[in-house]
N, C-alpha and C. Protein backbone atom coordinates (compact mmCIF):
# COMPACT_ATOMS: atom_id res chain seq x y z
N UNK A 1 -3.82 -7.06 -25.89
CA UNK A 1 -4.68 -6.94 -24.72
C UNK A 1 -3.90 -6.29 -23.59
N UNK A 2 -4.72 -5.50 -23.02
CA UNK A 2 -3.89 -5.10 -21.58
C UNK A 2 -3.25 -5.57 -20.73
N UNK A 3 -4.01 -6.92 -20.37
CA UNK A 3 -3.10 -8.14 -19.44
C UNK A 3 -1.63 -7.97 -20.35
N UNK A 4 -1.50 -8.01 -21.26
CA UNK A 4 -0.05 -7.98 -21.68
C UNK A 4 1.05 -7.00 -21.58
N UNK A 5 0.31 -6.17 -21.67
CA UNK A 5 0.76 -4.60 -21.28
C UNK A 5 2.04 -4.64 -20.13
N UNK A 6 1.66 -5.51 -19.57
CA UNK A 6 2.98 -5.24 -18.43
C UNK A 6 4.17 -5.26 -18.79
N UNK A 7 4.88 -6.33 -19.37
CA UNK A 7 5.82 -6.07 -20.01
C UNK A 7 6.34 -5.76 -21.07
N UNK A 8 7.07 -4.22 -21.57
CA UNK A 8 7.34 -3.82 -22.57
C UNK A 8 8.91 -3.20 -22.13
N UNK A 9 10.17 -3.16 -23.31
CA UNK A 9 10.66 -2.23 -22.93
C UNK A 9 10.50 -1.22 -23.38
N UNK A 10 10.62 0.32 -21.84
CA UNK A 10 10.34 1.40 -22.02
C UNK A 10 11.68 2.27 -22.90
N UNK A 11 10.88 3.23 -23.52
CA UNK A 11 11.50 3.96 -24.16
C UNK A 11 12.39 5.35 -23.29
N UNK A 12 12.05 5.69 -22.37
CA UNK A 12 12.32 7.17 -21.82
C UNK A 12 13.31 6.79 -20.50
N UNK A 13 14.91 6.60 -20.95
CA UNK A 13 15.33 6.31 -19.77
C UNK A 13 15.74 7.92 -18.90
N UNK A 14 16.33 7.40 -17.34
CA UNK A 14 15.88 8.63 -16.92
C UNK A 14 15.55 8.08 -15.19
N UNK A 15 16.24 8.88 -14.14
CA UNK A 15 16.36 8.18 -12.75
C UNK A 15 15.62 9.45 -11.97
N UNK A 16 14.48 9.19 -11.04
CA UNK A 16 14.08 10.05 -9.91
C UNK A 16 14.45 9.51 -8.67
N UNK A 17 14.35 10.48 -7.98
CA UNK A 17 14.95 10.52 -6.38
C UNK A 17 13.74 10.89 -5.29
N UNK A 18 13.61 10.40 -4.12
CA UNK A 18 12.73 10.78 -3.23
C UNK A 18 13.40 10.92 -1.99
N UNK A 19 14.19 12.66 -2.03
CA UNK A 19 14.87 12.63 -0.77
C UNK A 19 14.70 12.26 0.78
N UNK A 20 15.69 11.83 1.58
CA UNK A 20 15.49 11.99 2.74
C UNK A 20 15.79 13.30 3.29
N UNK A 21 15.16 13.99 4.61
CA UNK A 21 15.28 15.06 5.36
C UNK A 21 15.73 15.22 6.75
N UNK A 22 15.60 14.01 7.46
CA UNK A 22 15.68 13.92 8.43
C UNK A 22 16.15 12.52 8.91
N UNK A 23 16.23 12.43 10.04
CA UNK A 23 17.06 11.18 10.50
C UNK A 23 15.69 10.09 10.87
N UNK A 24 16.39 9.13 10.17
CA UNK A 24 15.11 8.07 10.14
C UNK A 24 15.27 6.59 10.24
N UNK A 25 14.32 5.82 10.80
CA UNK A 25 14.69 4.28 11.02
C UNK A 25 15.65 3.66 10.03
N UNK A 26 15.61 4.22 8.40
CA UNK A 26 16.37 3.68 7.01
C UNK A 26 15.70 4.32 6.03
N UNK A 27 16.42 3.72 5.29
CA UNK A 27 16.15 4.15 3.60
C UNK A 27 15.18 2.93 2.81
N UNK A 28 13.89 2.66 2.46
CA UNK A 28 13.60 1.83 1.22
C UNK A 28 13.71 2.20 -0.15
N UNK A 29 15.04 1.50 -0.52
CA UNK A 29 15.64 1.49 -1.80
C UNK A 29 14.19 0.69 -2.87
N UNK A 30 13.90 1.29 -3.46
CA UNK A 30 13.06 0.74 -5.10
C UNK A 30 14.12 0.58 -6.43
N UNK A 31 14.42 -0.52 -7.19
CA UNK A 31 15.12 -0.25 -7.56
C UNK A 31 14.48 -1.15 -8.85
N UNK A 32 14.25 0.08 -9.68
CA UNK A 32 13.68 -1.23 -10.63
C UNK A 32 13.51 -0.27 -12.30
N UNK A 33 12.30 -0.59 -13.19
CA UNK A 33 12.46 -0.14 -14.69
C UNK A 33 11.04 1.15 -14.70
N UNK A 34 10.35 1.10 -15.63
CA UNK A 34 9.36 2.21 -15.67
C UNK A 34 8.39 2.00 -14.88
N UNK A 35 7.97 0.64 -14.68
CA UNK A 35 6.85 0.38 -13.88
C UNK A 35 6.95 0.73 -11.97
N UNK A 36 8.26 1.42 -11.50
CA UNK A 36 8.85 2.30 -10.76
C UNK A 36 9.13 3.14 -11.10
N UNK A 37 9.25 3.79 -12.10
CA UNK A 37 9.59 5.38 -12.36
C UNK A 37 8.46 6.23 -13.12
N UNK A 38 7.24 5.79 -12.70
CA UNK A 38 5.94 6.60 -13.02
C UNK A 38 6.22 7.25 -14.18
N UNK A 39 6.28 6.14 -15.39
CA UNK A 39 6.09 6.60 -16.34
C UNK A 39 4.86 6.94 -16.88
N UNK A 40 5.40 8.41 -17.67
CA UNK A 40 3.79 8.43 -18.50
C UNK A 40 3.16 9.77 -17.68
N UNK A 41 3.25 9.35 -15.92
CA UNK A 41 2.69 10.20 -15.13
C UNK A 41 3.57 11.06 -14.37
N UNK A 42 2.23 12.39 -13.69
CA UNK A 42 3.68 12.80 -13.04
C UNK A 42 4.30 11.98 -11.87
N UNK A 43 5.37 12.33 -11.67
CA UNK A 43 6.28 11.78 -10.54
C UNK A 43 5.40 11.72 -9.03
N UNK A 44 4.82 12.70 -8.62
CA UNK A 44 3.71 12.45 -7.45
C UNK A 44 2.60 11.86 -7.62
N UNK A 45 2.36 10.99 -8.75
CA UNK A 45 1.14 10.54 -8.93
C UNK A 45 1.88 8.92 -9.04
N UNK A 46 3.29 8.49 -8.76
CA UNK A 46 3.94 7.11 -9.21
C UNK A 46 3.54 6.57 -7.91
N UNK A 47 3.65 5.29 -7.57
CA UNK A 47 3.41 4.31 -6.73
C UNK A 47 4.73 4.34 -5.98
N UNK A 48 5.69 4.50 -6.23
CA UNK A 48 6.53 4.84 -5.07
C UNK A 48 6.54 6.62 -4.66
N UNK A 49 5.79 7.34 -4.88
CA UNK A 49 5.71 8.47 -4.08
C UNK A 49 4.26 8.56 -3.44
N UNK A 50 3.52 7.57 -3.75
CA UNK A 50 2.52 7.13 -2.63
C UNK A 50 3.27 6.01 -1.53
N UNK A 51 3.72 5.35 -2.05
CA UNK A 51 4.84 4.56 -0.92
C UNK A 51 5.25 5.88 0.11
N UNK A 52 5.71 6.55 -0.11
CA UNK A 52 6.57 7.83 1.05
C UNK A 52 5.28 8.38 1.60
N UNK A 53 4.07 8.76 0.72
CA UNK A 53 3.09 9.25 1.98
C UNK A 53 1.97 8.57 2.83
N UNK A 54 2.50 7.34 2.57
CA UNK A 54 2.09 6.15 3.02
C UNK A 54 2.69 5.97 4.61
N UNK A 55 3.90 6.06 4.28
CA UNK A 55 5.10 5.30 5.47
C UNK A 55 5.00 7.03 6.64
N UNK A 56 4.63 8.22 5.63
CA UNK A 56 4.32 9.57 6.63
C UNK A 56 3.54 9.09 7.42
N UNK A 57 1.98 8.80 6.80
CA UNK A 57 0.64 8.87 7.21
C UNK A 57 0.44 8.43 8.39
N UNK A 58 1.43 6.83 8.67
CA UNK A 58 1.46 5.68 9.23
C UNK A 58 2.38 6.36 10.01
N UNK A 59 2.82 7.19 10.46
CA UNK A 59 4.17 8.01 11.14
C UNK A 59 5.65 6.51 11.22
N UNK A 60 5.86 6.17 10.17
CA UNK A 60 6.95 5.01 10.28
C UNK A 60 8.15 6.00 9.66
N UNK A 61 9.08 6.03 10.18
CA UNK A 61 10.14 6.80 10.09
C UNK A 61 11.73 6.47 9.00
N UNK A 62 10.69 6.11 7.82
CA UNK A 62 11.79 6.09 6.32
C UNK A 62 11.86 7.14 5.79
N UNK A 63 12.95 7.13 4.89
CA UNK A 63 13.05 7.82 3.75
C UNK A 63 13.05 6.73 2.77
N UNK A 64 12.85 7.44 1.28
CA UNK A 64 12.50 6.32 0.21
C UNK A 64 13.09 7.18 -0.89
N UNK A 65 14.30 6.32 -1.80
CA UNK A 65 14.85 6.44 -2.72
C UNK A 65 14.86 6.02 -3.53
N UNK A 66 14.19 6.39 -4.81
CA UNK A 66 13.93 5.51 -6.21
C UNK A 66 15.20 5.80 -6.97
N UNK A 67 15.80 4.76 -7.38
CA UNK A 67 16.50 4.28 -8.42
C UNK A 67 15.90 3.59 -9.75
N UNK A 68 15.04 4.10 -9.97
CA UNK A 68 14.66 3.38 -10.60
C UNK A 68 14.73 3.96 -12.21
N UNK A 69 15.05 2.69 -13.25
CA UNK A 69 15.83 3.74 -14.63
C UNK A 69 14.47 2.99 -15.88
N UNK A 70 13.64 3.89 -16.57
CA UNK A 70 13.19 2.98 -17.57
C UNK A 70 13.63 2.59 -18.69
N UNK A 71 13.31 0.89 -19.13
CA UNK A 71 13.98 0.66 -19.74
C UNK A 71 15.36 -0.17 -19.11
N UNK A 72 15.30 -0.39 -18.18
CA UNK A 72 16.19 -0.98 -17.37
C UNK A 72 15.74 -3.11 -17.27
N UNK A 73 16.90 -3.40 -17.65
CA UNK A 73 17.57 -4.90 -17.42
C UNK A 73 17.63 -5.30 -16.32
N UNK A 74 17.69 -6.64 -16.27
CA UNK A 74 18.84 -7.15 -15.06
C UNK A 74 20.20 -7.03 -14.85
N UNK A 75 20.59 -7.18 -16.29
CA UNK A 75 22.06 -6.67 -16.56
C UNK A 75 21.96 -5.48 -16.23
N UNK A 76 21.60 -4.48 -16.67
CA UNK A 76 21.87 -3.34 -16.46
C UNK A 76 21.80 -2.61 -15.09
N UNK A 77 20.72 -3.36 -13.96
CA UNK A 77 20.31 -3.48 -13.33
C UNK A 77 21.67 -3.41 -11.56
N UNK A 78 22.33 -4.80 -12.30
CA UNK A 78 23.39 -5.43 -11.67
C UNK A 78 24.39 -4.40 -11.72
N UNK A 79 24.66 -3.65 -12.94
CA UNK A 79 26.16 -3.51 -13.47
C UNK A 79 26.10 -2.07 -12.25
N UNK A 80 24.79 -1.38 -12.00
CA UNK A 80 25.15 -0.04 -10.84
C UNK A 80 24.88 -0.36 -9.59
N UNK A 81 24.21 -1.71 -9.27
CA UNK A 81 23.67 -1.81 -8.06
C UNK A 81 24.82 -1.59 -6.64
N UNK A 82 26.25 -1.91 -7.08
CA UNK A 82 26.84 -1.76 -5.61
C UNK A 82 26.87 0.15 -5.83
N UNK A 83 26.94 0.78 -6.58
CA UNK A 83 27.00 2.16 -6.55
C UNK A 83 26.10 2.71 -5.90
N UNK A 84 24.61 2.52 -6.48
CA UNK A 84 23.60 2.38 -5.27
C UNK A 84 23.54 2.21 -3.94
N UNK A 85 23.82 1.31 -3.95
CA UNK A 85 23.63 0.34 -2.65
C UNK A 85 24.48 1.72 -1.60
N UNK A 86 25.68 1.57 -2.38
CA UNK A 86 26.89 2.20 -1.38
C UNK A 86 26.12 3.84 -1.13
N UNK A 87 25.53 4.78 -1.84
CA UNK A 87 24.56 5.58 -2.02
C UNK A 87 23.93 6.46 -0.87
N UNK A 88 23.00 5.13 -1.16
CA UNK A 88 21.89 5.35 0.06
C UNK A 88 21.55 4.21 0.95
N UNK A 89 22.65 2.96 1.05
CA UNK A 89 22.76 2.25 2.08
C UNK A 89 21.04 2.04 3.03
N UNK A 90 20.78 1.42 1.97
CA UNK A 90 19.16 0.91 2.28
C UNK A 90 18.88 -0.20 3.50
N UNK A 91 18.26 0.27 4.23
CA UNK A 91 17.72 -0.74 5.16
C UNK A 91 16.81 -1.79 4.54
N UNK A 92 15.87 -1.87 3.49
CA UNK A 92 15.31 -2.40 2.89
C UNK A 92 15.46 -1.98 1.31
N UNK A 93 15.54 -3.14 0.33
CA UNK A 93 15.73 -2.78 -0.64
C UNK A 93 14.12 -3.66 -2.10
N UNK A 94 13.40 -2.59 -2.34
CA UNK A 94 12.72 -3.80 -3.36
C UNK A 94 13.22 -3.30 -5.07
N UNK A 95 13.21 -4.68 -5.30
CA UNK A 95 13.81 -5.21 -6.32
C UNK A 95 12.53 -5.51 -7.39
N UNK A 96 12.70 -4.64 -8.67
CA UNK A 96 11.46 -4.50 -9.78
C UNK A 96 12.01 -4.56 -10.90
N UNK A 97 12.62 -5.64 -11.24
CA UNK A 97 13.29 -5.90 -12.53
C UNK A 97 13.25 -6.96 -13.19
N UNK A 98 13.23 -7.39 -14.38
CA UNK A 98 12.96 -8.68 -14.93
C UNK A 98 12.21 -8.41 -16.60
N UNK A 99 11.40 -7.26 -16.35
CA UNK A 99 10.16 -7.05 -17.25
C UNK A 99 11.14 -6.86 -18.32
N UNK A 100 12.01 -6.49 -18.70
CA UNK A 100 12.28 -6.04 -19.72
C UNK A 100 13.35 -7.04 -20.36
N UNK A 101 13.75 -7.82 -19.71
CA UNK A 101 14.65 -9.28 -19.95
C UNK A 101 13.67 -9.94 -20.62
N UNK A 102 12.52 -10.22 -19.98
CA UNK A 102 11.17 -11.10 -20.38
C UNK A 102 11.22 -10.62 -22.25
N UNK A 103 10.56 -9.73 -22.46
CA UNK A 103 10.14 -8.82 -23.58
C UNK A 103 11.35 -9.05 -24.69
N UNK A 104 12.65 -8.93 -24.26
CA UNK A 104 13.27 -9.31 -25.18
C UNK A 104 13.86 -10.66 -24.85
N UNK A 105 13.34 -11.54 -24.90
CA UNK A 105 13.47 -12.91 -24.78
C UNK A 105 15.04 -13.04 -24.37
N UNK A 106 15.08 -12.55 -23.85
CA UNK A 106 16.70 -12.90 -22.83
C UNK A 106 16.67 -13.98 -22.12
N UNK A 107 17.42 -14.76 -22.08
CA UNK A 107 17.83 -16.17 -21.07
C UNK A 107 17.72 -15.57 -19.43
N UNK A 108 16.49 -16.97 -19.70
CA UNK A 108 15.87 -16.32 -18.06
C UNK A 108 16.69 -16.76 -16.91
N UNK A 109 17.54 -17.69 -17.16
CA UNK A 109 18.56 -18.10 -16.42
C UNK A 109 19.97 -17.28 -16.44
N UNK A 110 20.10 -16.37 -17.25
CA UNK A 110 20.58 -15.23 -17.02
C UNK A 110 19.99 -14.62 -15.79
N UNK A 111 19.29 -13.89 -16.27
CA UNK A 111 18.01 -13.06 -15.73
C UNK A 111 17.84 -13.62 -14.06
N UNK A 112 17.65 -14.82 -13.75
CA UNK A 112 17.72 -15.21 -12.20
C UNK A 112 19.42 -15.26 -11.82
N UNK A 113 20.27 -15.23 -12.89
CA UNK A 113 21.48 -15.40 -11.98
C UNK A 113 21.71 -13.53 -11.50
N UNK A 114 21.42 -12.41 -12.44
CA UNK A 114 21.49 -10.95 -11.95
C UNK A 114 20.74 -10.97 -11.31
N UNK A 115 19.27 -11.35 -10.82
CA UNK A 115 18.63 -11.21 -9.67
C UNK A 115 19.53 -12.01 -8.42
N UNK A 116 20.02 -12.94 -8.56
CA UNK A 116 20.46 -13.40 -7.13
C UNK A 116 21.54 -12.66 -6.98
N UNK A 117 22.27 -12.11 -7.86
CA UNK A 117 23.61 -11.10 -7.14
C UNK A 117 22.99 -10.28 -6.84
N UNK A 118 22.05 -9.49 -6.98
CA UNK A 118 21.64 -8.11 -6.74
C UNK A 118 20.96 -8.74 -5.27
N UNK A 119 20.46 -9.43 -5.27
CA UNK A 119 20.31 -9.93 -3.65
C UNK A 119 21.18 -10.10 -2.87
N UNK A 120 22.55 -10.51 -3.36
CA UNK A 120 23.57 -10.93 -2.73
C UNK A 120 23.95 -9.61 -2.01
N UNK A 121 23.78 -9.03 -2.92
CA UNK A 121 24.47 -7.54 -3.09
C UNK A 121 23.79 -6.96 -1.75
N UNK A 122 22.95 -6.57 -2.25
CA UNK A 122 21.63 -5.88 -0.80
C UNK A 122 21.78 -6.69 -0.16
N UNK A 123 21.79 -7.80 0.54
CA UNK A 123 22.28 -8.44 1.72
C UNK A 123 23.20 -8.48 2.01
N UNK A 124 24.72 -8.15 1.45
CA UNK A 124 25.92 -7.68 1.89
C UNK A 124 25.96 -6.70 2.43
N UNK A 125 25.59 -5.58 1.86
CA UNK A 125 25.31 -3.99 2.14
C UNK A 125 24.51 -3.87 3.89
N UNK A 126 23.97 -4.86 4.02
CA UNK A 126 23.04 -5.30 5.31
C UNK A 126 21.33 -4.86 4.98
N UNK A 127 21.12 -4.51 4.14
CA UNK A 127 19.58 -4.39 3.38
C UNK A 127 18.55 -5.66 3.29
N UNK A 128 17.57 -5.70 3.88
CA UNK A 128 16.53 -6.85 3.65
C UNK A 128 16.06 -6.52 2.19
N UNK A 129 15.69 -7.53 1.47
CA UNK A 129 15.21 -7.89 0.15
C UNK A 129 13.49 -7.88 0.20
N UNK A 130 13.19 -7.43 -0.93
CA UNK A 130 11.68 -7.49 -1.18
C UNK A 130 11.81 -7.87 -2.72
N UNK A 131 11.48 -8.87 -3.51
CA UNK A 131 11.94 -9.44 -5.03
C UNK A 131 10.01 -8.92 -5.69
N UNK A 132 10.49 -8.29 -6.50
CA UNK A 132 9.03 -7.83 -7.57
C UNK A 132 8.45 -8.67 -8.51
N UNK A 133 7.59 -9.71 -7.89
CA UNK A 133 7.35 -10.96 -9.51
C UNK A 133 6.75 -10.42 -10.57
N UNK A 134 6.63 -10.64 -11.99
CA UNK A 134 6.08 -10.37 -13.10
C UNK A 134 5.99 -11.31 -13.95
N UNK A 135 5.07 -11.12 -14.90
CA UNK A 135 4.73 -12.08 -15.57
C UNK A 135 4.28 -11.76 -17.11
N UNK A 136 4.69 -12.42 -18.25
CA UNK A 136 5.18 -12.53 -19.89
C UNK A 136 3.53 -12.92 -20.10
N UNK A 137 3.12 -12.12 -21.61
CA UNK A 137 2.33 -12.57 -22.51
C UNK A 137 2.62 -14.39 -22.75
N UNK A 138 1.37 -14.78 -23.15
CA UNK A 138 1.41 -16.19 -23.88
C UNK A 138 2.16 -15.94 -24.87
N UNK A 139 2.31 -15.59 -25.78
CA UNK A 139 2.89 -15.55 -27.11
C UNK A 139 4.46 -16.12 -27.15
N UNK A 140 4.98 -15.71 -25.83
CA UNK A 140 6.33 -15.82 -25.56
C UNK A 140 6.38 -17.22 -25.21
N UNK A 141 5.49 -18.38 -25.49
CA UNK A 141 5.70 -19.93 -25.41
C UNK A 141 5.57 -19.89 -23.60
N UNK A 142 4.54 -21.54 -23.48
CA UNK A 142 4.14 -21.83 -22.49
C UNK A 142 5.64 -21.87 -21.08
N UNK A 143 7.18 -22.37 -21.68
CA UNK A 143 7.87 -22.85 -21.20
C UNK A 143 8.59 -21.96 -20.66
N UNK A 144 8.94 -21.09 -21.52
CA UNK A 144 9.63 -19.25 -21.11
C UNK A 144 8.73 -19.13 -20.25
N UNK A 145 7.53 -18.92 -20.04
CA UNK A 145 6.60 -18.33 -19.26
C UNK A 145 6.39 -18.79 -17.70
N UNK A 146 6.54 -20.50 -17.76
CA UNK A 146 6.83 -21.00 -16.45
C UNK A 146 7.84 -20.85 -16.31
N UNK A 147 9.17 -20.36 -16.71
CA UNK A 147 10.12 -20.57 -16.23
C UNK A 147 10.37 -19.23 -15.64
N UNK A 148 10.49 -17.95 -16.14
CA UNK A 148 10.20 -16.68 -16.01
C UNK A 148 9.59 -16.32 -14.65
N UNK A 149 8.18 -16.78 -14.70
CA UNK A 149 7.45 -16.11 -13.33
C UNK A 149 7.91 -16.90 -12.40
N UNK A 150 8.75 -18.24 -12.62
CA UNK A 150 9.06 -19.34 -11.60
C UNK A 150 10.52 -18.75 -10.70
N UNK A 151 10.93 -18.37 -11.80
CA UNK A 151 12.19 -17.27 -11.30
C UNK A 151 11.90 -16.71 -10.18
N UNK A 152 10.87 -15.82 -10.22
CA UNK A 152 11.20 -14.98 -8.76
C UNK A 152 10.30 -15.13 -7.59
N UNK A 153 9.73 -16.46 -7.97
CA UNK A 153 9.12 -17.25 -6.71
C UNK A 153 10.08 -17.97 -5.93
N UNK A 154 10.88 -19.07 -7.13
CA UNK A 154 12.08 -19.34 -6.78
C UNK A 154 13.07 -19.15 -5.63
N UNK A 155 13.58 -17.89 -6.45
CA UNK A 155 14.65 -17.32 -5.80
C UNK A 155 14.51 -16.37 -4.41
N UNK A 156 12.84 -16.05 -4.28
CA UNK A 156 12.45 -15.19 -3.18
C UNK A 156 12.62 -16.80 -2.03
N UNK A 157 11.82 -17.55 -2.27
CA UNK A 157 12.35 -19.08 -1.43
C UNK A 157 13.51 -19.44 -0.94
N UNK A 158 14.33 -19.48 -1.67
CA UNK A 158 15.51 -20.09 -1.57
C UNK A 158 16.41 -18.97 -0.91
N UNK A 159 15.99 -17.84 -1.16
CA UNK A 159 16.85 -16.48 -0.42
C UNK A 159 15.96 -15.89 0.86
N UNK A 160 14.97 -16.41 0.69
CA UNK A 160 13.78 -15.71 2.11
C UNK A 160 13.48 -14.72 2.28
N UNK A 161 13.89 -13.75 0.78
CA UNK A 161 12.73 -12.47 0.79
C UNK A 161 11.63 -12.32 0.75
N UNK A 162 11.02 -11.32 1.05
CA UNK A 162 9.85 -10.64 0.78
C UNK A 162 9.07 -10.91 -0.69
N UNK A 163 8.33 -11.49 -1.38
CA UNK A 163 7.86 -11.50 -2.54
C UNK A 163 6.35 -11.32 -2.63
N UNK A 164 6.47 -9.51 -3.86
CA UNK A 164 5.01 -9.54 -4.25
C UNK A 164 5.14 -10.19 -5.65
N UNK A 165 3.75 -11.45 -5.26
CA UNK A 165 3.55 -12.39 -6.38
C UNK A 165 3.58 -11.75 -7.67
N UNK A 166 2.82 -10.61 -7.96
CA UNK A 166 2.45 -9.97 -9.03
C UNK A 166 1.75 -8.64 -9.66
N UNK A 167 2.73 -8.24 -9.77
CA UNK A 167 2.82 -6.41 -9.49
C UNK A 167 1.39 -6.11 -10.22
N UNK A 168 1.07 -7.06 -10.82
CA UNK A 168 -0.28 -5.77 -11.64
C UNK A 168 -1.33 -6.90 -10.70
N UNK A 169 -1.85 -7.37 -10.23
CA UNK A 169 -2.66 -8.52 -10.06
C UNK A 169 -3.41 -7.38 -9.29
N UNK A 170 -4.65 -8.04 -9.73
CA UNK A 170 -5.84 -6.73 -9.55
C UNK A 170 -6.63 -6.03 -10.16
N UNK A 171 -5.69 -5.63 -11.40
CA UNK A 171 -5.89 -5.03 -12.67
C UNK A 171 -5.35 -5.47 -13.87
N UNK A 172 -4.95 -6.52 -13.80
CA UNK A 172 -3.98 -6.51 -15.15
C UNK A 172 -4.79 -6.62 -16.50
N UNK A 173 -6.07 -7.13 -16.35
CA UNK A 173 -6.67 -7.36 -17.74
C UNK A 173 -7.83 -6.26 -17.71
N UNK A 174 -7.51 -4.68 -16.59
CA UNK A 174 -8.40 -3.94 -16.98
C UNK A 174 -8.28 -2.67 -17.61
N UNK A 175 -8.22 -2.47 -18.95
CA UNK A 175 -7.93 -1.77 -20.28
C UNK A 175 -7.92 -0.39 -19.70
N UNK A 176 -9.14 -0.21 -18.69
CA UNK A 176 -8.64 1.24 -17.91
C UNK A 176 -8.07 1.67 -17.39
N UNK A 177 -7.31 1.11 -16.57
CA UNK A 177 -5.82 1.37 -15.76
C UNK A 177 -4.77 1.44 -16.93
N UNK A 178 -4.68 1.60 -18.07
CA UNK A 178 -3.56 1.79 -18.73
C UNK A 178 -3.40 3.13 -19.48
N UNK A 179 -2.21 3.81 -19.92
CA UNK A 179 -2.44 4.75 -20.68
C UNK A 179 -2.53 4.25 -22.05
N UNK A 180 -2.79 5.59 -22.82
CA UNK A 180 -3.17 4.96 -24.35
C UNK A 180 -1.87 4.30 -24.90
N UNK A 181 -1.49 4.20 -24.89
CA UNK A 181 -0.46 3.45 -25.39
C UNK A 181 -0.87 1.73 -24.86
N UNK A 182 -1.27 1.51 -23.98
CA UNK A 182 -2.11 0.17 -23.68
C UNK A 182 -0.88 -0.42 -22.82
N UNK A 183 0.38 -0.20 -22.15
CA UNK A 183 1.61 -0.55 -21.69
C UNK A 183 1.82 -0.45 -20.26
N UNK A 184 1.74 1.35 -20.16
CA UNK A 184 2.02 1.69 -18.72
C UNK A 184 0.51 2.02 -18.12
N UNK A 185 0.85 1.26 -16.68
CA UNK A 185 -0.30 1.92 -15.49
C UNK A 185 -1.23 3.45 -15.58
N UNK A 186 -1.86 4.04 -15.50
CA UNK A 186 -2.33 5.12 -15.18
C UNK A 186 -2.36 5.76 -14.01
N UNK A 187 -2.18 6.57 -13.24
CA UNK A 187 -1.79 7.35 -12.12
C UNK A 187 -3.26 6.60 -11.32
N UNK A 188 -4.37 5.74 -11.55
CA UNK A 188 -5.77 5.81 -11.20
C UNK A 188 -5.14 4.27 -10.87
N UNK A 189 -4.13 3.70 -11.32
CA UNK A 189 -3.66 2.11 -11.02
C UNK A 189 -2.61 2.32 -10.23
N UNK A 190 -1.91 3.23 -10.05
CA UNK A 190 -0.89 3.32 -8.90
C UNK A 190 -1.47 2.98 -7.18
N UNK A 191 -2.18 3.38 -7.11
CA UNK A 191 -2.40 2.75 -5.78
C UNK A 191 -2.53 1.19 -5.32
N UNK A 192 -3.02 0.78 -6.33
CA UNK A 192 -2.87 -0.79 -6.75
C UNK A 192 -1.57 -1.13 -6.22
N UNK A 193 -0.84 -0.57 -7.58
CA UNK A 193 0.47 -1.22 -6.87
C UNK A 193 0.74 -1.02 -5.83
N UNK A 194 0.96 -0.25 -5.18
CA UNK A 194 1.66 0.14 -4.10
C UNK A 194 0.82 -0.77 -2.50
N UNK A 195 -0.75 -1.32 -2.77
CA UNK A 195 -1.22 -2.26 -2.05
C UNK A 195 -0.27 -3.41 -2.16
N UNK A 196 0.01 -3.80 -3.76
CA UNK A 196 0.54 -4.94 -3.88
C UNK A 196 1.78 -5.12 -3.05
N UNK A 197 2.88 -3.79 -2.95
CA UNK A 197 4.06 -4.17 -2.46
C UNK A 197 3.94 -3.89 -1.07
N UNK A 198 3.17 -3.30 -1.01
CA UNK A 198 3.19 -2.69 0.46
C UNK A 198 2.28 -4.54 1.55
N UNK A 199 1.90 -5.23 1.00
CA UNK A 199 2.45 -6.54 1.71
C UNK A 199 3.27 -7.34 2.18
N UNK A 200 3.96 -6.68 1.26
CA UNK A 200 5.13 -8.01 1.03
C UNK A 200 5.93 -6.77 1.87
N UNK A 201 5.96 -5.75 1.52
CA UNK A 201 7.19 -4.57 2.81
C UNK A 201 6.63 -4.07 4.36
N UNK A 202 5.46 -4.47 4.40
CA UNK A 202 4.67 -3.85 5.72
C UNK A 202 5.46 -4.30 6.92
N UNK A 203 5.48 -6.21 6.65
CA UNK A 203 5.89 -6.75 7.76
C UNK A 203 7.73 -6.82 7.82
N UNK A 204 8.27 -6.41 7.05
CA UNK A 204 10.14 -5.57 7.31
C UNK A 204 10.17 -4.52 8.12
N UNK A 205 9.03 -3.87 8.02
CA UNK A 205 9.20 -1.91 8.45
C UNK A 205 9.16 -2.18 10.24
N UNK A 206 9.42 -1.53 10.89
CA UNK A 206 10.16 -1.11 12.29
C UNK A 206 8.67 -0.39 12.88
């Protein structure tokens, strides 16, 4: 079913960029797996390059840099984040990772301990946090599943970020927003997202 669709790991790894040009309030760092790197679609049709003509439209004065790799971990996630960080030295940073820990049943207590360094991290750097929740098929047992989406409710609490509850919520069980493959978003569900995060980042922005 589509509701499930959200988490898979992606096959096509592979990093886009959304330069800055000019001198601007900061950088919002995205830093996350395919479901940030507009897979499937083109790159101007992804939810973080509606994020940038969003923050134009609104004349708010970012630049926005996707890091984002598909197919990407928490581990993996962690192991470049100060390289990043050091980079493009983000005023705000959101954080879209987890999905692919989930999928391969990785220890979710792993999985929340690389999310809280990577917070640590972006709050060292001096970056406010925005944490991306997601959420596992049933199949993966009732207990993984609370524990998983509990993760980054959790840890957005206990650290006082920004948290969107749930990146697909809206659409998740509607078979049309997906491409054929039944996995990734469709360029017609990107705006979705980008409602979704753009809550949880509206009230950070300057």
């Amino acid at each position: 079913m589509a509701i499930f669709a959200v988490l898979v790991v992606a096959l096509a790894p592979g990093v886009s960029a959304v330069a800055a040009t000019a001198a601007r309030s900061g950088t919002i760092l995205v830093y996350g797996d395919s479901l940030s790197a507009a897979y499937g679609i083109s790159q101007d049709q992804g939810w973080v390059r509606l994020l940038e003509a969003r923050l134009k439209s609104e004349k708010r004065n970012y630049s926005v840099a996707n890091a984002s790799i598909s197919g990407e971990t928490t581990s993996g996630g962690l192991s470049r984040m100060k390289q990043v960080l050091e980079r493009h030295k983000p005023a705000i940073t959101v954080i879209e990772l987890g999905a692919n820990d989930g999928l391969r049943g990785l220890s979710v207590g792993e999985m929340r301990k690389n999310l809280e360094a990577m917070i640590a991290q972006a709050r060292a750097a001096g970056s406010r946090v925005v944490l991306v929740g997601l959420k596992l098929p049933p199949n993966y047992g009732a207990d993984y599943n609370r524990a998983f989406e509990a993760a980054f409710t959790d840890l957005a609490k206990v650290h006082k970020t920004g948290l969107v509850p749930f990146l697909f919520e809206g659409f998740a069980e509607k078979r049309e927003y997906y491409l054929p493959d039944n996995i990734h978003p469709t360029a017609a569900a990107q705006p979705i997202l980008l409602e979704n995060v753009w809550k949880a980042l509206k009230p950070m922005l300057k």
